[in-house]
Every structure is written in structure tokens, then in C-alpha cells.
N, C-alpha and C. Protein backbone atom coordinates (compact mmCIF):
# COMPACT_ATOMS: atom_id res chain seq x y z
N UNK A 1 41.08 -52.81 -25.34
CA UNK A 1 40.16 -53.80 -25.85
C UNK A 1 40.79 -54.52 -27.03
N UNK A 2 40.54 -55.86 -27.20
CA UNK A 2 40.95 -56.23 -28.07
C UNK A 2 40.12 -56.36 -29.61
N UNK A 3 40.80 -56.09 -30.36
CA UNK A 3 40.38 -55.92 -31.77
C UNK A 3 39.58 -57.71 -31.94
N UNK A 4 38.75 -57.09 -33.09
CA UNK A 4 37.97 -58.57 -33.23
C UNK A 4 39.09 -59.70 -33.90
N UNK A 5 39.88 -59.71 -34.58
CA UNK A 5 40.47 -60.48 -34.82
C UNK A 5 41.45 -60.75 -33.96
N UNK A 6 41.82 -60.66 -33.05
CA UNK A 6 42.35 -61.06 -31.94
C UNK A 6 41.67 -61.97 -30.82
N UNK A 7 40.33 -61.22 -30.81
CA UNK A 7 39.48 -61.82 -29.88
C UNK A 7 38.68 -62.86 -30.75
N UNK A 8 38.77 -63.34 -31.83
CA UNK A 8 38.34 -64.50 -32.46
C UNK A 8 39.45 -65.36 -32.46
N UNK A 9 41.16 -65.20 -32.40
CA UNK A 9 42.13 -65.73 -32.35
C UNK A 9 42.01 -66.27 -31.02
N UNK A 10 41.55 -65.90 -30.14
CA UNK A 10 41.91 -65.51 -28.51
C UNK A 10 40.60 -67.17 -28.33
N UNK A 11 39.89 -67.89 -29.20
CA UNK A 11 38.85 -68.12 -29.06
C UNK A 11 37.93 -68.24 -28.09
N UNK A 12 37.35 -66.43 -28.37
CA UNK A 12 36.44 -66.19 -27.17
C UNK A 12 35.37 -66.09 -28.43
N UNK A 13 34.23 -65.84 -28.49
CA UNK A 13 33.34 -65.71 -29.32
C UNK A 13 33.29 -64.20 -29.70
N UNK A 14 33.12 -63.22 -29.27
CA UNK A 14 33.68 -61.93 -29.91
C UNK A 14 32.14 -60.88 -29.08
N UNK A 15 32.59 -59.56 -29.46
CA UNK A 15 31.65 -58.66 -28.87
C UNK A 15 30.08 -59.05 -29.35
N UNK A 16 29.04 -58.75 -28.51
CA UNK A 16 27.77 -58.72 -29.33
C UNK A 16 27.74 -58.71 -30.40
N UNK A 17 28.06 -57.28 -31.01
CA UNK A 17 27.94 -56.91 -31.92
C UNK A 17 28.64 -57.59 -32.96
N UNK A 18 30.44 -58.23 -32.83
CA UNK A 18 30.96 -59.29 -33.68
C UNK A 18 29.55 -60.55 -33.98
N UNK A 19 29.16 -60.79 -32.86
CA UNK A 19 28.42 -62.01 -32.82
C UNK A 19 27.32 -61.60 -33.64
N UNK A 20 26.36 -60.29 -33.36
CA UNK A 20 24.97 -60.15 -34.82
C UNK A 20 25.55 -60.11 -36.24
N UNK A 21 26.89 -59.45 -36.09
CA UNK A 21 27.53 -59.45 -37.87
C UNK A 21 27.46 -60.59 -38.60
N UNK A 22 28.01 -61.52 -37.38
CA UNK A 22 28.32 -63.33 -38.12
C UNK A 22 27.73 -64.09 -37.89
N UNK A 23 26.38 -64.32 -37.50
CA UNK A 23 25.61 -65.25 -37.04
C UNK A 23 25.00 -65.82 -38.20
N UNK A 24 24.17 -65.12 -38.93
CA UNK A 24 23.79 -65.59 -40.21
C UNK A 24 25.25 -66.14 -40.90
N UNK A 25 25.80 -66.03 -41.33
CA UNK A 25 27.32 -66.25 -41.64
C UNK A 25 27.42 -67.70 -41.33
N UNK A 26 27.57 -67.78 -39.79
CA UNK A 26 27.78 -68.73 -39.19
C UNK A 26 27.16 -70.26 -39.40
N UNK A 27 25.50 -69.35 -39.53
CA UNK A 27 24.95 -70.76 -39.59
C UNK A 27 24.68 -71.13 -41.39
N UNK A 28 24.46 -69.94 -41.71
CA UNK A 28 25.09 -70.38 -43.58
C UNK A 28 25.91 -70.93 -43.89
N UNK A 29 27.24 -70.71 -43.49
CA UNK A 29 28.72 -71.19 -44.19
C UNK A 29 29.15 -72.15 -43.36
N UNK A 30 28.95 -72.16 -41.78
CA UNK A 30 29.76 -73.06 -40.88
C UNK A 30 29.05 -73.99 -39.36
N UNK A 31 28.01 -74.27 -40.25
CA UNK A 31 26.78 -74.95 -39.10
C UNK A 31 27.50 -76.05 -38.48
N UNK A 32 28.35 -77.15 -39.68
CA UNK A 32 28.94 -78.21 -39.22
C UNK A 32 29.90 -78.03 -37.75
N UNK A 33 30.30 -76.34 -37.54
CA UNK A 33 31.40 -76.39 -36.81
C UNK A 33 30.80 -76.05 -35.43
N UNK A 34 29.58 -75.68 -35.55
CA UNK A 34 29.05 -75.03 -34.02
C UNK A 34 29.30 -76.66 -33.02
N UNK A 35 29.61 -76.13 -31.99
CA UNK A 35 29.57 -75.03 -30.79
C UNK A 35 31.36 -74.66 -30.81
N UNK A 36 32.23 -75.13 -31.38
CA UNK A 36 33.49 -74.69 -31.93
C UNK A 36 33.85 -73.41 -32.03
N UNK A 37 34.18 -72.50 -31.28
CA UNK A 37 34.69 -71.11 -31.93
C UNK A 37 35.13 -70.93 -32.33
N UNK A 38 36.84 -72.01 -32.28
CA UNK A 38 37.86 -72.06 -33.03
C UNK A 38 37.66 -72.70 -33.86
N UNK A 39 37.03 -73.62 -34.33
CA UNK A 39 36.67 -74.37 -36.05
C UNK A 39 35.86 -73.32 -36.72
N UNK A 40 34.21 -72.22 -35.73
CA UNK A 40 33.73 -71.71 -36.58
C UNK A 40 34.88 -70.22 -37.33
N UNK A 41 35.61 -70.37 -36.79
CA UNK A 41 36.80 -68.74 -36.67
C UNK A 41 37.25 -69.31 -38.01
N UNK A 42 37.76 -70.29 -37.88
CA UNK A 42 38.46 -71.17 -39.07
C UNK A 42 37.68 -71.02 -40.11
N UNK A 43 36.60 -71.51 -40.00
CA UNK A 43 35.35 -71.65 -41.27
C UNK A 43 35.42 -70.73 -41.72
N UNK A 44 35.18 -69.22 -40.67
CA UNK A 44 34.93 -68.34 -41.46
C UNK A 44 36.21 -67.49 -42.21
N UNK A 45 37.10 -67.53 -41.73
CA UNK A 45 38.36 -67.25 -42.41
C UNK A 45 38.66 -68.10 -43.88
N UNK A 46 37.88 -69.29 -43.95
CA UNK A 46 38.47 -69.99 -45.40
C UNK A 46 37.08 -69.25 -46.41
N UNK A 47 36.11 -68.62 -45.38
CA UNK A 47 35.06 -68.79 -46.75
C UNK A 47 35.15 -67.23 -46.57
N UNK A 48 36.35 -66.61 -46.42
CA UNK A 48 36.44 -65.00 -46.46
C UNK A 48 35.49 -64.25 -47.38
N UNK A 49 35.81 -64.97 -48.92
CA UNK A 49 34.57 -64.35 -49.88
C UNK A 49 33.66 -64.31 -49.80
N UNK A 50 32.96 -65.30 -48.82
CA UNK A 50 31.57 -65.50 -49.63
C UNK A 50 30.82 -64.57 -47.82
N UNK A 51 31.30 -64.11 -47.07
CA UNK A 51 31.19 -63.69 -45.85
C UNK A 51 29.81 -62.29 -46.28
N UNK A 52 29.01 -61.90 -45.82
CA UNK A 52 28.74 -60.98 -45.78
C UNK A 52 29.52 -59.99 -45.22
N UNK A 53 29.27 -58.37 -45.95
CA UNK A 53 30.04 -57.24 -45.93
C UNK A 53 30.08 -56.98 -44.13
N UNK A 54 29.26 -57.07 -43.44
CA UNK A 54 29.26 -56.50 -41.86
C UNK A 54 30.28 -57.86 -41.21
N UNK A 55 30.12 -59.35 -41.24
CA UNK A 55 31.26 -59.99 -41.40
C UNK A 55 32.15 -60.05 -41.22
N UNK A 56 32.38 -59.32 -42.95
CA UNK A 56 33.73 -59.81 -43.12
C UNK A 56 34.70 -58.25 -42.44
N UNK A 57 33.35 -57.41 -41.93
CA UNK A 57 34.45 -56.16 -41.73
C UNK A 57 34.87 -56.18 -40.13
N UNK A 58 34.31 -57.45 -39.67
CA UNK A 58 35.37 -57.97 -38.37
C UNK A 58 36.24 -58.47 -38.28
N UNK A 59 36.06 -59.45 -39.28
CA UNK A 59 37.51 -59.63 -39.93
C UNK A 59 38.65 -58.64 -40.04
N UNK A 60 38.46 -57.49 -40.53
CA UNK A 60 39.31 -56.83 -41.14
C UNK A 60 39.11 -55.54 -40.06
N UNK A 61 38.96 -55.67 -38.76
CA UNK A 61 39.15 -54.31 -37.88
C UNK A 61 40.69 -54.86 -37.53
């Protein structure tokens, strides 16, 4: 299986569970980019900080 940061590289939208971590995320930090996976992947990689902790720890599997 591929790790979430691969499978956000890969731009597929990511497991369920990637997807409940970052949704709020998503539409907080990177509304402009929807339906984009690869702009919202982007978004959320520049606003690394401000990511909530469940997030950002898809980021970082």
C-alpha cells in the first residue's frame, strides 16, 4: 500500500481516512483549489503549519 504521501504525490485523493483528517483543512486553508488534488496537495504542503495535528500526520506517515 502506498504511504499517504505518495498517494497524495500519486494525485489520487488518499484513503478515507487521509480524506476525514484533511477535509476541514481543505476547505479552511485550500477552498480556492478544490476539485484539484494536485493544487489542494500543494496547498496543503505550503500551509504545513497551520494544518491540523491528524493532517498534518499524513503528511508525515
Amino acid at each position: 500500500m502506498l504511504s499517504a504521501g505518495l498517494a497524495m504525490a500519486a494525485n489520487t485523493p488518499g484513503t478515507p481516512a487521509q480524506r476525514r483528517a484533511c477535509t476541514p483543512d481543505v476547505y479552511r486553508l485550500c477552498a480556492g483549489e478544490i476539485p484539484s488534488v494536485p493544487k489542494i496537495t500543494a496547498c496543503l504542503r505550503r500551509n504545513r503549519a497551520n494544518l491540523s495535528a491528524a493532517c498534518r500526520a499524513v503528511f508525515e506517515q
